[in-house]
N, C-alpha and C. Protein backbone atom coordinates (compact mmCIF):
# COMPACT_ATOMS: atom_id res chain seq x y z
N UNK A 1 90.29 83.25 75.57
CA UNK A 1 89.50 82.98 76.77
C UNK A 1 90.07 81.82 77.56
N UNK A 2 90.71 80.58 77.03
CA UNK A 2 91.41 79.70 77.48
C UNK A 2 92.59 80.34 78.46
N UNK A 3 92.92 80.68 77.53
CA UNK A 3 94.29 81.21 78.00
C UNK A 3 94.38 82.13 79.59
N UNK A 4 93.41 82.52 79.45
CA UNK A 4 92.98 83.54 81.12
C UNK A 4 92.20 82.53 81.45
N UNK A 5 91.29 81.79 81.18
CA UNK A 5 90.62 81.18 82.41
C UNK A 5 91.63 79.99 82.71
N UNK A 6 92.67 79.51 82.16
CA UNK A 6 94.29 78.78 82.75
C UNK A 6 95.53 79.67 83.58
N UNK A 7 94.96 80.23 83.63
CA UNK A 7 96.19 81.77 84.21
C UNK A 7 95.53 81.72 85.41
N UNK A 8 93.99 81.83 85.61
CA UNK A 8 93.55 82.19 86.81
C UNK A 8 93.29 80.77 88.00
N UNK A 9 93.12 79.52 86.84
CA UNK A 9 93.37 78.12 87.80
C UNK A 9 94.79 78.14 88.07
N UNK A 10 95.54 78.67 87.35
CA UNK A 10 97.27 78.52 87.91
C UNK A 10 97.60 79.06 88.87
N UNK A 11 96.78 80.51 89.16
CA UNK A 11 96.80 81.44 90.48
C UNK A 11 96.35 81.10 91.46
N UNK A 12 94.95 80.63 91.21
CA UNK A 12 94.44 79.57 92.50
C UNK A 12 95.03 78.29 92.90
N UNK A 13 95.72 77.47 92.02
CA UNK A 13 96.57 76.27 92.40
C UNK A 13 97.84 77.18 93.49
N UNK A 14 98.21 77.96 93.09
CA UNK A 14 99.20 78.24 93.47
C UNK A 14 98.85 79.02 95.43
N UNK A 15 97.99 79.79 94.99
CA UNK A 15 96.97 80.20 96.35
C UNK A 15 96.91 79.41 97.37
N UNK A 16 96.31 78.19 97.00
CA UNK A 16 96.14 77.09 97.18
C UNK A 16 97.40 76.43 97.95
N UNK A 17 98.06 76.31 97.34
CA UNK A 17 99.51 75.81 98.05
C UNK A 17 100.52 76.73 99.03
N UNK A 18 100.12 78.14 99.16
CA UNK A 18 99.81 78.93 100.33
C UNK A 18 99.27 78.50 100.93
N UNK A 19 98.17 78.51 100.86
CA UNK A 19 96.91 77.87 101.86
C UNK A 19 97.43 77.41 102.67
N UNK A 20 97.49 76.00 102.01
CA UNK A 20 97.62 74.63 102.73
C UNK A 20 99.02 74.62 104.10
N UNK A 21 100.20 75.30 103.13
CA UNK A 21 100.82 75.65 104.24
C UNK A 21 100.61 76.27 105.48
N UNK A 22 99.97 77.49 105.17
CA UNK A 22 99.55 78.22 106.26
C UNK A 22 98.59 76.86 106.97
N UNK A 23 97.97 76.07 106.98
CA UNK A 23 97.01 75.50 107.61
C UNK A 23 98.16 74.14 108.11
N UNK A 24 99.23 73.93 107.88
CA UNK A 24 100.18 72.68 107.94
C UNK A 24 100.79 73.08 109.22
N UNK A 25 101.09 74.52 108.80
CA UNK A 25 102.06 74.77 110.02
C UNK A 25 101.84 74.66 111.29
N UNK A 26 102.85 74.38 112.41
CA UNK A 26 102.58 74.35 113.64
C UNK A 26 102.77 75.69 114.27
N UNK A 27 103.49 76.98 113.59
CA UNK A 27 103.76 78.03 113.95
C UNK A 27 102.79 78.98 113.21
N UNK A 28 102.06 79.59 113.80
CA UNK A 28 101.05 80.60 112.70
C UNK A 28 101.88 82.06 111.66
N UNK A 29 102.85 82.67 112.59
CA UNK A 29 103.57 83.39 112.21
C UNK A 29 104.00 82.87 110.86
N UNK A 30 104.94 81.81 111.10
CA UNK A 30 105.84 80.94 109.88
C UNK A 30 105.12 79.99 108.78
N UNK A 31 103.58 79.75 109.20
CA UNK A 31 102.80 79.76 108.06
C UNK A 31 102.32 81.02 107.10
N UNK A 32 102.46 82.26 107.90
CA UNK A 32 101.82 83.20 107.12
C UNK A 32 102.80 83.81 106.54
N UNK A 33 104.03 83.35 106.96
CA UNK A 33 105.07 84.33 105.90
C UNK A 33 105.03 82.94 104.67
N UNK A 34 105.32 81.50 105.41
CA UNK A 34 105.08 80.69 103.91
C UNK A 34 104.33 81.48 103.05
N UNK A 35 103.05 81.65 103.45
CA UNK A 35 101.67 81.71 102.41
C UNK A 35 102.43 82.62 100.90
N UNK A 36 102.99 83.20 101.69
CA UNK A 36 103.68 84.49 100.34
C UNK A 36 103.93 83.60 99.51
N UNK A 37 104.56 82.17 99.41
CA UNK A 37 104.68 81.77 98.02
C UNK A 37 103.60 81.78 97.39
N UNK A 38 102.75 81.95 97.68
CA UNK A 38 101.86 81.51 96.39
C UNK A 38 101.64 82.99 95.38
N UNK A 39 101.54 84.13 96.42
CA UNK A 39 101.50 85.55 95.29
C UNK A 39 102.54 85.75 95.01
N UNK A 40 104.03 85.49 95.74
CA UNK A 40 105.03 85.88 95.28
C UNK A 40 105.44 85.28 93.58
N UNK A 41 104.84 83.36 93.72
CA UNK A 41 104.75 83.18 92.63
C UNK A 41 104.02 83.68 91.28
N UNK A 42 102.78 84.22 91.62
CA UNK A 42 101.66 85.08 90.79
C UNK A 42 102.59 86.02 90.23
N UNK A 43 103.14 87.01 90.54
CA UNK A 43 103.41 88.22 90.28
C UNK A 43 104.59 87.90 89.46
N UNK A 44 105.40 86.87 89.86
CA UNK A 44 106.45 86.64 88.98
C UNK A 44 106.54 86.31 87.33
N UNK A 45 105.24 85.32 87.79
CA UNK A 45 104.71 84.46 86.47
C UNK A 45 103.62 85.42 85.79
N UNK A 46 103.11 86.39 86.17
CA UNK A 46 101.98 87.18 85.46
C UNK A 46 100.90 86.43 85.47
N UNK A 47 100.46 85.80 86.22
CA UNK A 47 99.30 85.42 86.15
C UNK A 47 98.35 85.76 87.01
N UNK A 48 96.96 85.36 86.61
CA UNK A 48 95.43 86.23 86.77
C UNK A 48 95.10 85.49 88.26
N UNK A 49 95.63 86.65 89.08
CA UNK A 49 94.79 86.79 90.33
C UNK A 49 93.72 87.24 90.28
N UNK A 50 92.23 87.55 90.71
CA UNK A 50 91.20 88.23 91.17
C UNK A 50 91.70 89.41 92.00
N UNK A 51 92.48 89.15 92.88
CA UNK A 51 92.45 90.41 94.00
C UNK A 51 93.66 91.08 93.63
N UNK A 52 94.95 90.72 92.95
CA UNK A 52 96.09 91.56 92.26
C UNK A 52 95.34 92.73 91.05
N UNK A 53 94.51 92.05 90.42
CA UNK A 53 93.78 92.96 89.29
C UNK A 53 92.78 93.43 89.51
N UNK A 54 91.89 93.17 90.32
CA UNK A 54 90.67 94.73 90.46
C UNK A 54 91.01 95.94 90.81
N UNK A 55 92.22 96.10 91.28
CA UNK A 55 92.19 97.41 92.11
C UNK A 55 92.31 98.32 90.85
N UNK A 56 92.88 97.80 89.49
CA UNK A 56 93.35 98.44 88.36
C UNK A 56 92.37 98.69 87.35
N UNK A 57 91.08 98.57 87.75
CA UNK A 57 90.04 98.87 86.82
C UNK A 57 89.96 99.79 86.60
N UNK A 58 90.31 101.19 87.27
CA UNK A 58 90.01 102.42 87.15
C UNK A 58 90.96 103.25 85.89
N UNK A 59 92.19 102.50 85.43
CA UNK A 59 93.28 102.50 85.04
C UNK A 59 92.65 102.24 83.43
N UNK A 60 92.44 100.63 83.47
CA UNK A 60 91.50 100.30 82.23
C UNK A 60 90.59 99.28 82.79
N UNK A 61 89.08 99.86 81.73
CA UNK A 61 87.93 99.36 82.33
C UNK A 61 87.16 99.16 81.15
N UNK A 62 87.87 98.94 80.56
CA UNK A 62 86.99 98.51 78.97
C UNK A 62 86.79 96.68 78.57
N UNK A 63 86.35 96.54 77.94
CA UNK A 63 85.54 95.15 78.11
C UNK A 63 86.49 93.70 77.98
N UNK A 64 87.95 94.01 77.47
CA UNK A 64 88.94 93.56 77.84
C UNK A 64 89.24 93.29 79.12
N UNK A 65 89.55 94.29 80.17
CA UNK A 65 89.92 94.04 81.67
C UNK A 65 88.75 93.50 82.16
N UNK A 66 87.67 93.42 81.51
CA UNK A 66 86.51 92.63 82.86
C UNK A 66 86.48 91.44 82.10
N UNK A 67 86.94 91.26 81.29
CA UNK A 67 86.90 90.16 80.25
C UNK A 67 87.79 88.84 81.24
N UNK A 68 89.24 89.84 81.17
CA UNK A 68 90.33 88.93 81.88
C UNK A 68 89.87 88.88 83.61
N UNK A 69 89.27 89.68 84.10
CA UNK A 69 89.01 89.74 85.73
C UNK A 69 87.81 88.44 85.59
N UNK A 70 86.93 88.75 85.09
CA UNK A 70 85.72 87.37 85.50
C UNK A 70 86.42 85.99 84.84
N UNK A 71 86.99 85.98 83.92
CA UNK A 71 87.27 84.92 83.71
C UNK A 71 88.74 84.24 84.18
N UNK A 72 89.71 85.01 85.10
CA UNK A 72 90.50 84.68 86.10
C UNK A 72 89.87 84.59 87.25
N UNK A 73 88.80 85.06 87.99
CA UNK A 73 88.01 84.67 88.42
C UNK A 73 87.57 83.62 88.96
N UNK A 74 87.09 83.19 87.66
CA UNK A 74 86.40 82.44 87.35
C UNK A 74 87.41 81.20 87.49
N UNK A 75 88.80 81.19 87.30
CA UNK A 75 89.91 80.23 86.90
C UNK A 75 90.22 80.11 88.68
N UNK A 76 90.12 81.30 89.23
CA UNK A 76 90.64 80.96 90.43
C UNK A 76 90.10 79.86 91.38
N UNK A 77 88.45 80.43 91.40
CA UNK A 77 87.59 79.24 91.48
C UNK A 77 87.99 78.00 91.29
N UNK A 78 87.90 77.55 90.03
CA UNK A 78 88.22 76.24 89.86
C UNK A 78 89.57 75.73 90.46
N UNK A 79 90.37 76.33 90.31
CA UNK A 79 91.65 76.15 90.87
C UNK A 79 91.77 76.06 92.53
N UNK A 80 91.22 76.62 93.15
CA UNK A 80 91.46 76.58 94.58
C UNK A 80 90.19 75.11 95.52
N UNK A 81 89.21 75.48 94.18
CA UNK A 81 88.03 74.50 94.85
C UNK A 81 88.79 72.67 94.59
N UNK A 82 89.14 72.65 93.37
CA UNK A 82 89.52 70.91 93.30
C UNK A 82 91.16 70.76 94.00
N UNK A 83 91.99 72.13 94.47
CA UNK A 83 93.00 71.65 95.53
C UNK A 83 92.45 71.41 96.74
N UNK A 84 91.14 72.11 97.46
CA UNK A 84 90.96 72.04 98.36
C UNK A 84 90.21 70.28 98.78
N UNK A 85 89.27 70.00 97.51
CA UNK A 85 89.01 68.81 97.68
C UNK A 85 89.74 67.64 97.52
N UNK A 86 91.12 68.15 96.64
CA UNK A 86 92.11 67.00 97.09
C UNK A 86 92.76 66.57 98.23
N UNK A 87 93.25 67.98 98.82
CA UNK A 87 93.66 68.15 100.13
C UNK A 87 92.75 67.09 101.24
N UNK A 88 91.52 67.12 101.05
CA UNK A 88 90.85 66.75 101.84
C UNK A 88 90.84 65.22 101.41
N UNK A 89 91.68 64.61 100.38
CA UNK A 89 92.16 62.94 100.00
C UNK A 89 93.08 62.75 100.73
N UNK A 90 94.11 63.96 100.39
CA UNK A 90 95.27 63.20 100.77
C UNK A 90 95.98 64.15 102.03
N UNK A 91 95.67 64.91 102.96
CA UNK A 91 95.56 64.92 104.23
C UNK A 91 94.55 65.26 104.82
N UNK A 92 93.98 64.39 105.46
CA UNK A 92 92.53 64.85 106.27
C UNK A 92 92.90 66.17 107.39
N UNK A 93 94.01 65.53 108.50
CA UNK A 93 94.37 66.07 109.21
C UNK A 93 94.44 67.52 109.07
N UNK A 94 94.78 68.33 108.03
CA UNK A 94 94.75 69.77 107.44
C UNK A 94 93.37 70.15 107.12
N UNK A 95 92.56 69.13 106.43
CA UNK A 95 91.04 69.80 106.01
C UNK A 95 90.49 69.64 107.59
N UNK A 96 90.40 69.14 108.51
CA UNK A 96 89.84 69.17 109.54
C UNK A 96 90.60 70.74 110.14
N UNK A 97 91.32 70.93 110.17
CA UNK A 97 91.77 72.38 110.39
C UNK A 97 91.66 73.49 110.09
N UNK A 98 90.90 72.89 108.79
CA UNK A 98 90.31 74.06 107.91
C UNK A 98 88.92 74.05 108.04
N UNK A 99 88.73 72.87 108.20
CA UNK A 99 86.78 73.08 108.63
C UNK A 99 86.69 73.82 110.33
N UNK A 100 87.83 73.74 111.27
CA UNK A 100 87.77 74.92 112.32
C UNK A 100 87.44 76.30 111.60
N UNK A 101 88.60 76.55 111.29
CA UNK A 101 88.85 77.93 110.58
C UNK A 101 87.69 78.47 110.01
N UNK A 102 86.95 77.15 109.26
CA UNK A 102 85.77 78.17 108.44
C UNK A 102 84.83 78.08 109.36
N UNK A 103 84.66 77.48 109.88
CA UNK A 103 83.04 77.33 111.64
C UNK A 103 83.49 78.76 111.86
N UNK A 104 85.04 79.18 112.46
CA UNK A 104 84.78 80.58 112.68
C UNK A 104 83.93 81.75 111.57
N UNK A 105 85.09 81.45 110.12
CA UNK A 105 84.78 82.59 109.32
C UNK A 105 82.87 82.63 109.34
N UNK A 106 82.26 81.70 109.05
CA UNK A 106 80.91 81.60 108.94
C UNK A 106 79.81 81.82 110.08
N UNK A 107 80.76 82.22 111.41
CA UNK A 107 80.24 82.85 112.28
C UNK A 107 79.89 84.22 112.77
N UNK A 108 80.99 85.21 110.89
CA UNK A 108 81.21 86.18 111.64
C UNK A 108 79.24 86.78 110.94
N UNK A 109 79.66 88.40 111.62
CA UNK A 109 78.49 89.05 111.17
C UNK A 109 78.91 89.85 109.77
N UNK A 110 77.82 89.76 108.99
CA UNK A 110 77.72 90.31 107.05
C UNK A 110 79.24 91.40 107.17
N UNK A 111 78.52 92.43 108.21
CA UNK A 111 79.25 93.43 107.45
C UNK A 111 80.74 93.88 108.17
N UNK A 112 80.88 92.88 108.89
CA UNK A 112 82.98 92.71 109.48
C UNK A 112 83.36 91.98 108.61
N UNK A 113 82.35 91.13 107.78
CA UNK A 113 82.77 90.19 106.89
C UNK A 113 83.46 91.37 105.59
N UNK A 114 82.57 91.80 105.26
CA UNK A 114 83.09 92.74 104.09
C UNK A 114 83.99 93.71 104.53
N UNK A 115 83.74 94.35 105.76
CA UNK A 115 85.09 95.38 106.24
C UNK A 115 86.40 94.33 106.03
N UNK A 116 86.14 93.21 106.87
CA UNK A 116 87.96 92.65 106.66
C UNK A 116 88.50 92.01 105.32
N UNK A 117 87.40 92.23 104.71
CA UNK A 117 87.76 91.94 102.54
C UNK A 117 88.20 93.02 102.39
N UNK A 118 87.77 94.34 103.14
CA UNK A 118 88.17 95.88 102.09
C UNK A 118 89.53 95.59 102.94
N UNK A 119 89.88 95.83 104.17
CA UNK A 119 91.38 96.00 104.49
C UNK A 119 92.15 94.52 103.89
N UNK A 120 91.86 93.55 103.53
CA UNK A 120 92.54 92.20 103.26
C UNK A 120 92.83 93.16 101.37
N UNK A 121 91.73 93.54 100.66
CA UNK A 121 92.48 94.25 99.54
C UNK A 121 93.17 95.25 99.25
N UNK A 122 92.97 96.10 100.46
CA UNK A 122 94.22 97.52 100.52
C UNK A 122 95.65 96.98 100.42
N UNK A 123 95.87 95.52 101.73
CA UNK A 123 97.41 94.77 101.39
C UNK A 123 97.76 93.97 100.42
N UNK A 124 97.11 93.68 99.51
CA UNK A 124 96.78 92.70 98.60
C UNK A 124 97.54 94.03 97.35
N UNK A 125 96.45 94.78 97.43
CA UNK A 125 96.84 96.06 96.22
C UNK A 125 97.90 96.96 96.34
N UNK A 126 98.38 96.97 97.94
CA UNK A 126 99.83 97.54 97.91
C UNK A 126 100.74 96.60 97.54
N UNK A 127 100.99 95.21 98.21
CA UNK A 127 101.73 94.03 97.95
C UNK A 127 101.99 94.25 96.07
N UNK A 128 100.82 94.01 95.66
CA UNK A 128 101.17 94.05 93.79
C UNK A 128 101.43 95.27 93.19
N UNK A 129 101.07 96.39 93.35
CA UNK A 129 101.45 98.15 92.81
C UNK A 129 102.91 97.68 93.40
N UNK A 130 103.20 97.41 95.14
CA UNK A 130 104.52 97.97 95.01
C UNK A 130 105.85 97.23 94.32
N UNK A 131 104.95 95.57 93.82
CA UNK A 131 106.03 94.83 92.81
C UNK A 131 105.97 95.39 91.34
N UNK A 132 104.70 95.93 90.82
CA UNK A 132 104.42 96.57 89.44
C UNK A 132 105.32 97.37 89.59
N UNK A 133 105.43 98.26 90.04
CA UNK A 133 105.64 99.62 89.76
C UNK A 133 107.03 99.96 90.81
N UNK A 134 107.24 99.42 91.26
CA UNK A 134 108.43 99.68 92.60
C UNK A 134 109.29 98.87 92.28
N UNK A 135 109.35 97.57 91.52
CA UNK A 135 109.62 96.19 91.23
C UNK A 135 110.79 95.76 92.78
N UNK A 136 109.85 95.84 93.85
CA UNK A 136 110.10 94.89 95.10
C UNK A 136 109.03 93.86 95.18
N UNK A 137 109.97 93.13 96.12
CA UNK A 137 108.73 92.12 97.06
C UNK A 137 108.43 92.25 98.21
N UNK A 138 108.96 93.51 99.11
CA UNK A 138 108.96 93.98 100.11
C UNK A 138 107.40 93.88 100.61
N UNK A 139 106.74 94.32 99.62
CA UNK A 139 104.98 94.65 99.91
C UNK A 139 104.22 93.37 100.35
N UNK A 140 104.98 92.29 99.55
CA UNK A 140 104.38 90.71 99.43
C UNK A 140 104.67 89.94 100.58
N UNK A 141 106.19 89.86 101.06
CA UNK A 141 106.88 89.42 102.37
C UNK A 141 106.41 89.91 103.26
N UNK A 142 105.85 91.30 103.25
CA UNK A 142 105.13 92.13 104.56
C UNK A 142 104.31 91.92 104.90
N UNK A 143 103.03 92.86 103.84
CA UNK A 143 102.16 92.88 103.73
C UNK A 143 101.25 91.60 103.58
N UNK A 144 101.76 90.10 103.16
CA UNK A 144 101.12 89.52 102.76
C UNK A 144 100.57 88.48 104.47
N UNK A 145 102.06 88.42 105.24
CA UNK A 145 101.84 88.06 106.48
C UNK A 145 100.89 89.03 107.75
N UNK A 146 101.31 90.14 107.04
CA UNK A 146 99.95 91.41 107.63
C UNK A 146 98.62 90.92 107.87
N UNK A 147 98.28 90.73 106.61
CA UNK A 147 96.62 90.92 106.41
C UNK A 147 96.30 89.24 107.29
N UNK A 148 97.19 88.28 107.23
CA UNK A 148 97.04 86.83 107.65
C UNK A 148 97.08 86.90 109.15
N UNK A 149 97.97 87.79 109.54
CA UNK A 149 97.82 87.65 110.78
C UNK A 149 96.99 88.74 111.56
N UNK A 150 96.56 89.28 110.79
CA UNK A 150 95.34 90.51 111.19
C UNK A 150 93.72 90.27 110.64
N UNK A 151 93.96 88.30 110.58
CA UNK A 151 92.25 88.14 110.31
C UNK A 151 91.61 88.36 109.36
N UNK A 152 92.04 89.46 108.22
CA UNK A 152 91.56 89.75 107.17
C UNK A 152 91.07 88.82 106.02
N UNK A 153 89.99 89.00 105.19
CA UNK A 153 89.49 88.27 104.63
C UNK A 153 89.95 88.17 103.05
N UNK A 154 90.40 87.12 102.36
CA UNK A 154 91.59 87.70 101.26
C UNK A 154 90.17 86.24 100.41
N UNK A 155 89.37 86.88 99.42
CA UNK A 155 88.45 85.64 98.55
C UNK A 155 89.06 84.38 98.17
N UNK A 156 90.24 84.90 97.26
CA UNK A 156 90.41 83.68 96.32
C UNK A 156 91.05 82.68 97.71
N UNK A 157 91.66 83.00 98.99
CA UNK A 157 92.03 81.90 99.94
C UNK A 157 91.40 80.82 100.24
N UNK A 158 89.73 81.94 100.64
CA UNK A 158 88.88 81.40 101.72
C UNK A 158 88.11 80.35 100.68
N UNK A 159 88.31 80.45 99.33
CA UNK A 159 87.51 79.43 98.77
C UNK A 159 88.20 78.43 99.02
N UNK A 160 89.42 78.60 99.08
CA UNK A 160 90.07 77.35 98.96
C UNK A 160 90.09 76.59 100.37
N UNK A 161 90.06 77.33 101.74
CA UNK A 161 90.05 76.66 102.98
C UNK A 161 88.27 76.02 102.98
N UNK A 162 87.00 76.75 102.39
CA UNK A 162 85.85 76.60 102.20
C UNK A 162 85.94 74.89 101.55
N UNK A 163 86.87 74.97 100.52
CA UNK A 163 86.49 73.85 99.91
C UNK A 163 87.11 72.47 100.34
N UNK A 164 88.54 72.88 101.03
CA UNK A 164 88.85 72.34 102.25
C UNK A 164 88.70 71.40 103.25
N UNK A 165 87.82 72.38 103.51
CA UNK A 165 86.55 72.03 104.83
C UNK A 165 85.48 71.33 104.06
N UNK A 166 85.01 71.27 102.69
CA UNK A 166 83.97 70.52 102.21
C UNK A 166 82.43 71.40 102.79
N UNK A 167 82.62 72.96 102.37
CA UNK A 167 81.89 74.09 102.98
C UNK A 167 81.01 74.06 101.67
N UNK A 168 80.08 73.47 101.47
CA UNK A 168 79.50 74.31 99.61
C UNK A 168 78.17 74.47 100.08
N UNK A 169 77.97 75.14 101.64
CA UNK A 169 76.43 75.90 101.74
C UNK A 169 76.40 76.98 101.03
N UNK A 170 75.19 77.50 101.12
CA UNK A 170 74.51 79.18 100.63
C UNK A 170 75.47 79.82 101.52
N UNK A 171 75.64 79.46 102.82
CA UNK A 171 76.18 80.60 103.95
C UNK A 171 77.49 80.51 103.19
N UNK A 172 78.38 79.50 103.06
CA UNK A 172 79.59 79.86 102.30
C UNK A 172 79.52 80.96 101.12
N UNK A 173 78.72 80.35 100.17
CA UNK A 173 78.97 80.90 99.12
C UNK A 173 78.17 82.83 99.09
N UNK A 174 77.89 83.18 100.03
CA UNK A 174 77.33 84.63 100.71
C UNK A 174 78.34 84.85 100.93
N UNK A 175 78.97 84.30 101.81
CA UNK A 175 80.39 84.25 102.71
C UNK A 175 81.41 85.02 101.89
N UNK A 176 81.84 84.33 100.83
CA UNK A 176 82.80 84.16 99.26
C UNK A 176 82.12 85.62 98.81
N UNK A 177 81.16 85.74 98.67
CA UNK A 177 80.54 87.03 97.79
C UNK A 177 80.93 88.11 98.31
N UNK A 178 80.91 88.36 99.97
CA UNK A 178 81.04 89.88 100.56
C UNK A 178 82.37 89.51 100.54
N UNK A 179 82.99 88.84 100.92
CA UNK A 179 84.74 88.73 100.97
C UNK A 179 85.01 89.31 99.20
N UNK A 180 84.68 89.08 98.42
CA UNK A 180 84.65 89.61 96.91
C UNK A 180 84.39 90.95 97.13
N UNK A 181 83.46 91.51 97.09
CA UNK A 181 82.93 92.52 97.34
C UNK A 181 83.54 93.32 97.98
N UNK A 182 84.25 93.06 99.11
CA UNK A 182 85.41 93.60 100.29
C UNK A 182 86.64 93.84 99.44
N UNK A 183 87.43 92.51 98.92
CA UNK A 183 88.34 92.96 98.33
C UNK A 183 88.48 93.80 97.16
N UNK A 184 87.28 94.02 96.23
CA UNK A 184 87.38 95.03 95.81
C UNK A 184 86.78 96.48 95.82
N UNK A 185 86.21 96.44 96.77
CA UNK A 185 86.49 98.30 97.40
C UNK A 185 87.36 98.54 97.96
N UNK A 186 88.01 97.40 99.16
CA UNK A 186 89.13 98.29 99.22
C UNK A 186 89.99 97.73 98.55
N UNK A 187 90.67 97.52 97.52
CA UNK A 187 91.44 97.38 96.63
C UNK A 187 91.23 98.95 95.16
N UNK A 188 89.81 99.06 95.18
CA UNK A 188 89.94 100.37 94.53
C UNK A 188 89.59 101.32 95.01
N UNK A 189 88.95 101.56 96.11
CA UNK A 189 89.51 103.11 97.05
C UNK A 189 91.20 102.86 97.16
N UNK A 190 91.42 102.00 97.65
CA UNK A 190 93.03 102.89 97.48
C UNK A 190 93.47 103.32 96.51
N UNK A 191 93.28 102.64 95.74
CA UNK A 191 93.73 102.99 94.59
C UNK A 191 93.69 104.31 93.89
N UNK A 192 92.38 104.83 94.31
CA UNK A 192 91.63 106.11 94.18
C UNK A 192 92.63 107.14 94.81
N UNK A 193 93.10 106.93 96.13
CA UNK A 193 93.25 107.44 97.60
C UNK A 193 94.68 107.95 96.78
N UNK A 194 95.48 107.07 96.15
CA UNK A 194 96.83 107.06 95.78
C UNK A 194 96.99 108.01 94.24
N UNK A 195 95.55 108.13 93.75
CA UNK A 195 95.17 109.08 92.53
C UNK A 195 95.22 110.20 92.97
N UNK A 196 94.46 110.45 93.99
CA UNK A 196 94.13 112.22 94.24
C UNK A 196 95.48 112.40 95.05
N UNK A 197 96.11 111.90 95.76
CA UNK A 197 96.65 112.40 96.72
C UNK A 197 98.22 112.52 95.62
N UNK A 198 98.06 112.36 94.29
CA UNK A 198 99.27 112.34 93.67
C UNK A 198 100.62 111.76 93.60
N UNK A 199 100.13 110.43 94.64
CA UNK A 199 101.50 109.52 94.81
C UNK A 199 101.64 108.64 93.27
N UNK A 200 100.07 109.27 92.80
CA UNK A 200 100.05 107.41 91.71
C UNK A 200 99.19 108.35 90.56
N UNK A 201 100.06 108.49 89.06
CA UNK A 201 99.46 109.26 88.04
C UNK A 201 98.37 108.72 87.24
């Protein structure tokens, strides 16, 4: 149990240091291709993302995989929440950029909130199938600046810009839930989508 709930703070540290870039940069484009380090690093190192591993429940769903999903989870959490409150020590200038960012996200309405979690996990779940199983990074370099620059709502991020910003209302943490919720339907309808249609056995 250690062992995954340290896999999943390593994923969120690492998230995290995406993040921050993306929020450093003066170019939005060239922050969102940065951001890829942080999954590019995940995928390399095997460690417990939230949104790399739900889409694969359908695959195995026995008390093992929800075992490792809530409690990477659970790791990501911690991991993205105490970078974000460091961030906010040791550059203000970035958490004030991030408390913009979230005034928007917390403006939007419930259910665009959860639509842009389901498309933020369709690129999320192609990005990792097509390093699993394709063994590129093509999906991650692409796809990962895709979903960033198309608004999409990706969880384990927004905790970290949430915490950032020094966000720990109810409305955040609602916020965090449908973005969850988003990324994994659409992370496992595709997944589904890629079952029947016989691209994926």
């Amino acid at each position: 149990m250690l062992k995954k709930t340290v896999s999943g703070i390593t994923a969120g540290l690492l998230i995290s240091l995406g993040g921050t870039v993306f929020l450093a940069a003066e170019n939005k484009v060239v922050g969102a291709v940065a951001f890829t380090i942080g999954l590019l690093s995940i995928c390399y190192y095997g460690l417990s993302l939230y949104t790399g591993k739900v889409g694969y429940l359908f695959e195995k769903h026995d008390k093992e995989a929800f075992s490792v999903l809530f409690l990477g989870l659970l790791g990501n959490t911690v991991g993205t929440v105490v970078c974000g409150l460091l961030l906010r020590v040791c550059r203000p200038a970035v958490a004030e950029k991030a408390e913009s960012i979230c005034a928007a996200k917390l403006g939007l309405d419930p259910l665009n909130v959860f639509l842009l979690g389901c498309f933020c996990g369709i690129l999320v779940y192609v990005a990792v199938n097509l390093f699993r199983d394709k063994k590129t990074v093509l999906g991650i370099l692409i796809g990962i600046p895709v979903f960033i620059l198309s608004g999409f709502e990706h969880s384990i991020a927004d905790m970290f810009y949430m915490a950032a910003a020094g966000e720990f209302s109810l409305r955040a943490l609602v916020f965090i839930l449908l973005v969850i919720a988003g990324n994994s339907a659409g992370a496992l309808v595709f997944d589904r989508l890629l079952h029947f249609s016989g691209v994926k056995k």
